[in-house]
C-alpha atoms as a PDB file:
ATOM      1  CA  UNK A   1     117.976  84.876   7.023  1.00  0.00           C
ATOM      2  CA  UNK A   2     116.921  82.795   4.351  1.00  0.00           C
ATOM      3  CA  UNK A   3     117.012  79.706   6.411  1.00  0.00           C
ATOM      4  CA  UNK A   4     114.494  77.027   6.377  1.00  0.00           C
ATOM      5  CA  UNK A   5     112.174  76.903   9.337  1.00  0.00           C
ATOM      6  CA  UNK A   6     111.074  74.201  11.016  1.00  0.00           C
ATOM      7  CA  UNK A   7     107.944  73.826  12.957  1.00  0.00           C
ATOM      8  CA  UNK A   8     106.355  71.100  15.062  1.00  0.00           C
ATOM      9  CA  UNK A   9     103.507  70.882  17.965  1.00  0.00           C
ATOM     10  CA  UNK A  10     104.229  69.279  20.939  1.00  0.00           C
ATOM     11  CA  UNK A  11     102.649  69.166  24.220  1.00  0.00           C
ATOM     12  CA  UNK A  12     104.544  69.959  27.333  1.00  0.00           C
ATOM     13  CA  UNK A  13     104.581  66.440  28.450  1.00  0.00           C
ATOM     14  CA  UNK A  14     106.102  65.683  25.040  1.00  0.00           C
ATOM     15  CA  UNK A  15     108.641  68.839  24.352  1.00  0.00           C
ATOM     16  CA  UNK A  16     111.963  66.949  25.253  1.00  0.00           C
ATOM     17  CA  UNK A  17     111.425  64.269  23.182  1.00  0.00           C
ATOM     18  CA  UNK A  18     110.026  66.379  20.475  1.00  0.00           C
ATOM     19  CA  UNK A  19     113.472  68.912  21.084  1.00  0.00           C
ATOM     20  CA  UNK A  20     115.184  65.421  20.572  1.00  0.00           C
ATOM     21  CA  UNK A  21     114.318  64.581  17.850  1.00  0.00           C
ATOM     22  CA  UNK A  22     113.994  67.851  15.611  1.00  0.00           C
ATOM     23  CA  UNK A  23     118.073  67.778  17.155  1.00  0.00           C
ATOM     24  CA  UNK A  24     118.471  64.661  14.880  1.00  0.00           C
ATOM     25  CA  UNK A  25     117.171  66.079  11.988  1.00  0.00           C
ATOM     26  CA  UNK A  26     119.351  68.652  12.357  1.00  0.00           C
ATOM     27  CA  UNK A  27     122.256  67.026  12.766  1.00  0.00           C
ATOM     28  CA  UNK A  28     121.469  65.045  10.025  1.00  0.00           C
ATOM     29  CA  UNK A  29     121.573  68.212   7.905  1.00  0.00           C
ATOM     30  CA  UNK A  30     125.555  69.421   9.620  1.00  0.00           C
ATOM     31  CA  UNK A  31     124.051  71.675  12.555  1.00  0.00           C
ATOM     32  CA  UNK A  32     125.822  70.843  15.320  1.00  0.00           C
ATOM     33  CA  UNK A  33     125.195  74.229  17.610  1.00  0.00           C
ATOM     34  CA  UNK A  34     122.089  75.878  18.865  1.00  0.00           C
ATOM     35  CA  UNK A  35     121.163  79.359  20.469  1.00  0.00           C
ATOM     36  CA  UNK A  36     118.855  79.957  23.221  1.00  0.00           C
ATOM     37  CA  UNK A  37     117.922  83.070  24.310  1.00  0.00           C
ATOM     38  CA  UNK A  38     118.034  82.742  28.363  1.00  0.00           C
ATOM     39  CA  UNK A  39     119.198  85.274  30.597  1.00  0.00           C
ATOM     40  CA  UNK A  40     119.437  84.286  34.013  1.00  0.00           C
ATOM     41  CA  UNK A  41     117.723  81.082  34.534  1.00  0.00           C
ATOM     42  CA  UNK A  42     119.322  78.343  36.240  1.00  0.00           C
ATOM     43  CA  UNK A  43     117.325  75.119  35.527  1.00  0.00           C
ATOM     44  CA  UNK A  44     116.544  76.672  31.957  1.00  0.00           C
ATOM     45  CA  UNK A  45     120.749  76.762  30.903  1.00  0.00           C
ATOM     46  CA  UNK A  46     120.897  72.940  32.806  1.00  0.00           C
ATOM     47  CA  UNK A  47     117.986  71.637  30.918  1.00  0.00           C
ATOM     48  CA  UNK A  48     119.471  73.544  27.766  1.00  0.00           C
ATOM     49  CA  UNK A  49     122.872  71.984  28.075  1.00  0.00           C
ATOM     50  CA  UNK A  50     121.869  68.760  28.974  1.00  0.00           C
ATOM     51  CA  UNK A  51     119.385  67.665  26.333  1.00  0.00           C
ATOM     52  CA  UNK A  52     121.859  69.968  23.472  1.00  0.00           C
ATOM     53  CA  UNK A  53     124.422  67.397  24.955  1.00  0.00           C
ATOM     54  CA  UNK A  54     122.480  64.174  24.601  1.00  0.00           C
ATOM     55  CA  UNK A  55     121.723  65.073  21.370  1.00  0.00           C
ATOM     56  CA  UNK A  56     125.252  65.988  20.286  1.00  0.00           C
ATOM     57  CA  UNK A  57     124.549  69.730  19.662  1.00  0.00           C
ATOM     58  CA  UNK A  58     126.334  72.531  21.576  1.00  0.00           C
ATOM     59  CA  UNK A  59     124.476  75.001  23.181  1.00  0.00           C
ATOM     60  CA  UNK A  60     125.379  78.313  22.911  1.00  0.00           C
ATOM     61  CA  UNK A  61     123.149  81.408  25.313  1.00  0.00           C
ATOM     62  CA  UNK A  62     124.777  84.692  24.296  1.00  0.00           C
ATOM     63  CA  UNK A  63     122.234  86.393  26.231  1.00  0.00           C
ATOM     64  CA  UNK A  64     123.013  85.085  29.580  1.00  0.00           C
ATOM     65  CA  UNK A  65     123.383  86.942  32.490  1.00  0.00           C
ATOM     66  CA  UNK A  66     122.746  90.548  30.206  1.00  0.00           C
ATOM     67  CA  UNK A  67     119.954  93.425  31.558  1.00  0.00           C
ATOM     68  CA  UNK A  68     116.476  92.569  30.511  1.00  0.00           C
ATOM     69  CA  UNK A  69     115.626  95.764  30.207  1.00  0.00           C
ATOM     70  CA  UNK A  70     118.360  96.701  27.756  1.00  0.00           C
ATOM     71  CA  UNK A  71     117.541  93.896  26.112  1.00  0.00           C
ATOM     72  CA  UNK A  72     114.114  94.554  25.341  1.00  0.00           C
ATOM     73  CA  UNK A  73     115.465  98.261  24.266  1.00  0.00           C
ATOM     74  CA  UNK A  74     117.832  96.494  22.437  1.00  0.00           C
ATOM     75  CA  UNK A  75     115.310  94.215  20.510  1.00  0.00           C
ATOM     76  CA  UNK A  76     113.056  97.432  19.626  1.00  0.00           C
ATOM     77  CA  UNK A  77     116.035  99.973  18.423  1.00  0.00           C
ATOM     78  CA  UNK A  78     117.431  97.377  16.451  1.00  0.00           C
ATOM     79  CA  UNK A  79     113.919  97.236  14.773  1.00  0.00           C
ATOM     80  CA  UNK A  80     112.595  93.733  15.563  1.00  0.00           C
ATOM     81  CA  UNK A  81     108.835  93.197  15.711  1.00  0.00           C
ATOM     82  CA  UNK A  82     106.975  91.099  17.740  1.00  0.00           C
ATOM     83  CA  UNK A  83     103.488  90.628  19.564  1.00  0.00           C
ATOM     84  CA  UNK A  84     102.486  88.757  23.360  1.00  0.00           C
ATOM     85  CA  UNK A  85     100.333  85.685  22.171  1.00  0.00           C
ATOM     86  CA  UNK A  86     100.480  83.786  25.548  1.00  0.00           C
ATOM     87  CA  UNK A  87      99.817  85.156  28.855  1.00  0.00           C
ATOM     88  CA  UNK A  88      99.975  83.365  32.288  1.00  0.00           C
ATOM     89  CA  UNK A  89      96.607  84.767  33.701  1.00  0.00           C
ATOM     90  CA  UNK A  90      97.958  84.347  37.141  1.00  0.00           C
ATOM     91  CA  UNK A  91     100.902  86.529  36.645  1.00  0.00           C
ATOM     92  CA  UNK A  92      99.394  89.280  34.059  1.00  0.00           C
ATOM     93  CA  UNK A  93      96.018  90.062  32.283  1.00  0.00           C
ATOM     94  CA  UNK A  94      94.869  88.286  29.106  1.00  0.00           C
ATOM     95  CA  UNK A  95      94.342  92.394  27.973  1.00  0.00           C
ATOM     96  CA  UNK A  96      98.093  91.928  26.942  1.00  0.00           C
ATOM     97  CA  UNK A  97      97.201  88.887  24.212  1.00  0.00           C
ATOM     98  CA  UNK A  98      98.117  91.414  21.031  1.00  0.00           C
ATOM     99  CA  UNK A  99     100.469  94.103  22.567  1.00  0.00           C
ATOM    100  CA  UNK A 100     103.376  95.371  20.155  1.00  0.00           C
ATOM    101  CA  UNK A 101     106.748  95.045  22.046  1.00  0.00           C
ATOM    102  CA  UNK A 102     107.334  98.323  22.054  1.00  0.00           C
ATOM    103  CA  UNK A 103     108.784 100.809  24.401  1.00  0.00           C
ATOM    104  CA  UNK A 104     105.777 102.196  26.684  1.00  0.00           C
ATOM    105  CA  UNK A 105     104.855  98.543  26.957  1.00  0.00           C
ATOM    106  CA  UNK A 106     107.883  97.820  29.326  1.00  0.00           C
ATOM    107  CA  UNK A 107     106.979 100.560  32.220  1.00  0.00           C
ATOM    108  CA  UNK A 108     103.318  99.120  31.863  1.00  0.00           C
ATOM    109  CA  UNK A 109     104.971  95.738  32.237  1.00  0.00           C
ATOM    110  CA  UNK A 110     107.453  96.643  35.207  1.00  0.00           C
ATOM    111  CA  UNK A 111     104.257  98.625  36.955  1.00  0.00           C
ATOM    112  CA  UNK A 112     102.618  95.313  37.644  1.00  0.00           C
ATOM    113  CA  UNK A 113     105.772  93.588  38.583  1.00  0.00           C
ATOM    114  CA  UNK A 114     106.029  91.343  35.040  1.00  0.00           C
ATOM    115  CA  UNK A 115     109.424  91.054  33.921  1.00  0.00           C
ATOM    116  CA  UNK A 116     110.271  92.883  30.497  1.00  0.00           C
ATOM    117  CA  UNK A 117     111.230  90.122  28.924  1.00  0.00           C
ATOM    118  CA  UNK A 118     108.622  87.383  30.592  1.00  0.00           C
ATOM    119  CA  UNK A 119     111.854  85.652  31.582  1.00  0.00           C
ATOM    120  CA  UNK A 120     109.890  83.936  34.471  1.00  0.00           C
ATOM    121  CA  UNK A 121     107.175  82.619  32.107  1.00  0.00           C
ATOM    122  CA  UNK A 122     104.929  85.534  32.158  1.00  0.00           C
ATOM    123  CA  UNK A 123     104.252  86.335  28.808  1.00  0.00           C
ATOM    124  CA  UNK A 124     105.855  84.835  25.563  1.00  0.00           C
ATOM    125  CA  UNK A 125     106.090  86.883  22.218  1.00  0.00           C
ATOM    126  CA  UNK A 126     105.829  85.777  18.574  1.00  0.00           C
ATOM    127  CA  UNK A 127     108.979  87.763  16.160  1.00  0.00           C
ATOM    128  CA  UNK A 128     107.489  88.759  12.617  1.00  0.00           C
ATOM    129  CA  UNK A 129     109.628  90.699  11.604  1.00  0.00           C
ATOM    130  CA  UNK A 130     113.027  92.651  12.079  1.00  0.00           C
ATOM    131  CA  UNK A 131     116.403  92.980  10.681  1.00  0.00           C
ATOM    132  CA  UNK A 132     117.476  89.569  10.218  1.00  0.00           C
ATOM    133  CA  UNK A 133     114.119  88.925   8.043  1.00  0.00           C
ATOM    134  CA  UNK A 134     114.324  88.555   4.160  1.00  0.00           C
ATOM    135  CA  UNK A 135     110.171  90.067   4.876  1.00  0.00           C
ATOM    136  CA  UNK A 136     107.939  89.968   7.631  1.00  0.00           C
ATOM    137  CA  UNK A 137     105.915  86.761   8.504  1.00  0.00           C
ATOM    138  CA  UNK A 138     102.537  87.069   7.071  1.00  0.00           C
ATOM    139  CA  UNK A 139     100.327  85.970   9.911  1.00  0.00           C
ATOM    140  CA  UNK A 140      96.723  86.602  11.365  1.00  0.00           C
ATOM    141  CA  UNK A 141      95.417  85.829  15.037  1.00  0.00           C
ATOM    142  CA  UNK A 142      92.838  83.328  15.733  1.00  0.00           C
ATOM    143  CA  UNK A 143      90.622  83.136  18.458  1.00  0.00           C
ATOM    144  CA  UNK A 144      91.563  83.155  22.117  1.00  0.00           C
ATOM    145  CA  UNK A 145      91.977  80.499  23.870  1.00  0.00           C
ATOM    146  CA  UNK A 146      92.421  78.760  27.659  1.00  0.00           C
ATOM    147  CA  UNK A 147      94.526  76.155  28.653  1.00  0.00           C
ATOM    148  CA  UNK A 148      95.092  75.838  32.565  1.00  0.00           C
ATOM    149  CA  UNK A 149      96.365  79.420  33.946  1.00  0.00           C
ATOM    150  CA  UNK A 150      97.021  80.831  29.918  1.00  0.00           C
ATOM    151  CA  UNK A 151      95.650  82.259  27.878  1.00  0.00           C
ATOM    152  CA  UNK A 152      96.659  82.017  24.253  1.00  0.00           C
ATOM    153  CA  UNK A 153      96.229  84.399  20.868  1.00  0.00           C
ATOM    154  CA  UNK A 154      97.115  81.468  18.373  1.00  0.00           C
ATOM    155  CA  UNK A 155      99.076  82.584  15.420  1.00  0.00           C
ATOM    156  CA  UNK A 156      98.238  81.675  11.433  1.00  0.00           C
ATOM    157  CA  UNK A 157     101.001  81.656   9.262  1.00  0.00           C
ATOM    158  CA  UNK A 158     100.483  82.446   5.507  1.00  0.00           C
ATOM    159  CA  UNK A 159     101.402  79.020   4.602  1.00  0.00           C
ATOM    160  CA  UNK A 160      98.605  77.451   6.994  1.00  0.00           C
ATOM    161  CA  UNK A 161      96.484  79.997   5.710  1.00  0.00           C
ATOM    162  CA  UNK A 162      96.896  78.547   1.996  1.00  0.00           C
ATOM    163  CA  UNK A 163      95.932  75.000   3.516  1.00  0.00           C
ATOM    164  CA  UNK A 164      92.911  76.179   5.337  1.00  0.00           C
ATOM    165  CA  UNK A 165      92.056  78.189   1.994  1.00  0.00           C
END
């Protein structure tokens, strides 16, 4: 899309005020909306809304209320790509860590009652590539790791890649 991309860590005790204030610096550069891609949870549109609106950013969630299994079908005919790098180990195996969104993935999903898009926090997924890309995202997988019921397939851009060279 040829936009710039912004990254920064932040712990889950952090995130809001982290959200916060990547808001301001976005603001500061005339982007006044955002899009969030929730379906059908609740608290997730309030807390959405509510920290969009302290920060003086509209929230927009064109996905809301939609199928989450046509969405997923959506996502692969339109010919994004994308991988599971965190799985909650209480909800799904850590043998997903890797998997291709791809269309035999959501009946294996569905057969152990995991939601097709992780909309409940099962699984989240890591977009490399797809229509809206200039190219894909250069990236390789590090090793595995734990942190209290996840388990997490860390991702290595190209451009950390150059720094660790």
């Amino acid at each position: 899309m040829e936009l710039p991309i912004l990254m920064t860590r932040s712990s889950w005790k952090g995130y809001e005020e982290q959200f916060k204030k990547n808001a301001e610096t976005f603001k500061s550069q005339g982007v006044l909306h955002g899009v969030f891609g929730d379906i059908d949870l609740e608290p997730h549109r309030e807390w959405v809304e509510r920290v969009c609106g302290e920060s003086g950013l509209t929230a927009h969630e064109p996905l809301w209320q939609a199928s989450r299994r046509e969405l997923v079908r959506e996502f692969i005919e339109a010919g994004f790509k994308a991988i599971i790098v965190v799985v909650d180990t209480d909800r799904m195996p850590a043998g997903f860590l890797g998997r291709e969104i791809e269309d035999g993935l959501i009946g294996e999903l569905e057969a152990i009652d995991v939601d097709a898009c992780g909309e409940n926090g099962e699984f989240h997924t890591f977009v490399y590539d797809g229509p809206l890309f200039k190219e894909p995202v250069r990236f390789q997988t590090g090793s595995i790791f734990e942190i209290d019921n996840h388990s997490v397939l860390p991702i290595i851009t190209e451009n950390e890649m150059e720094v660790v060279r």
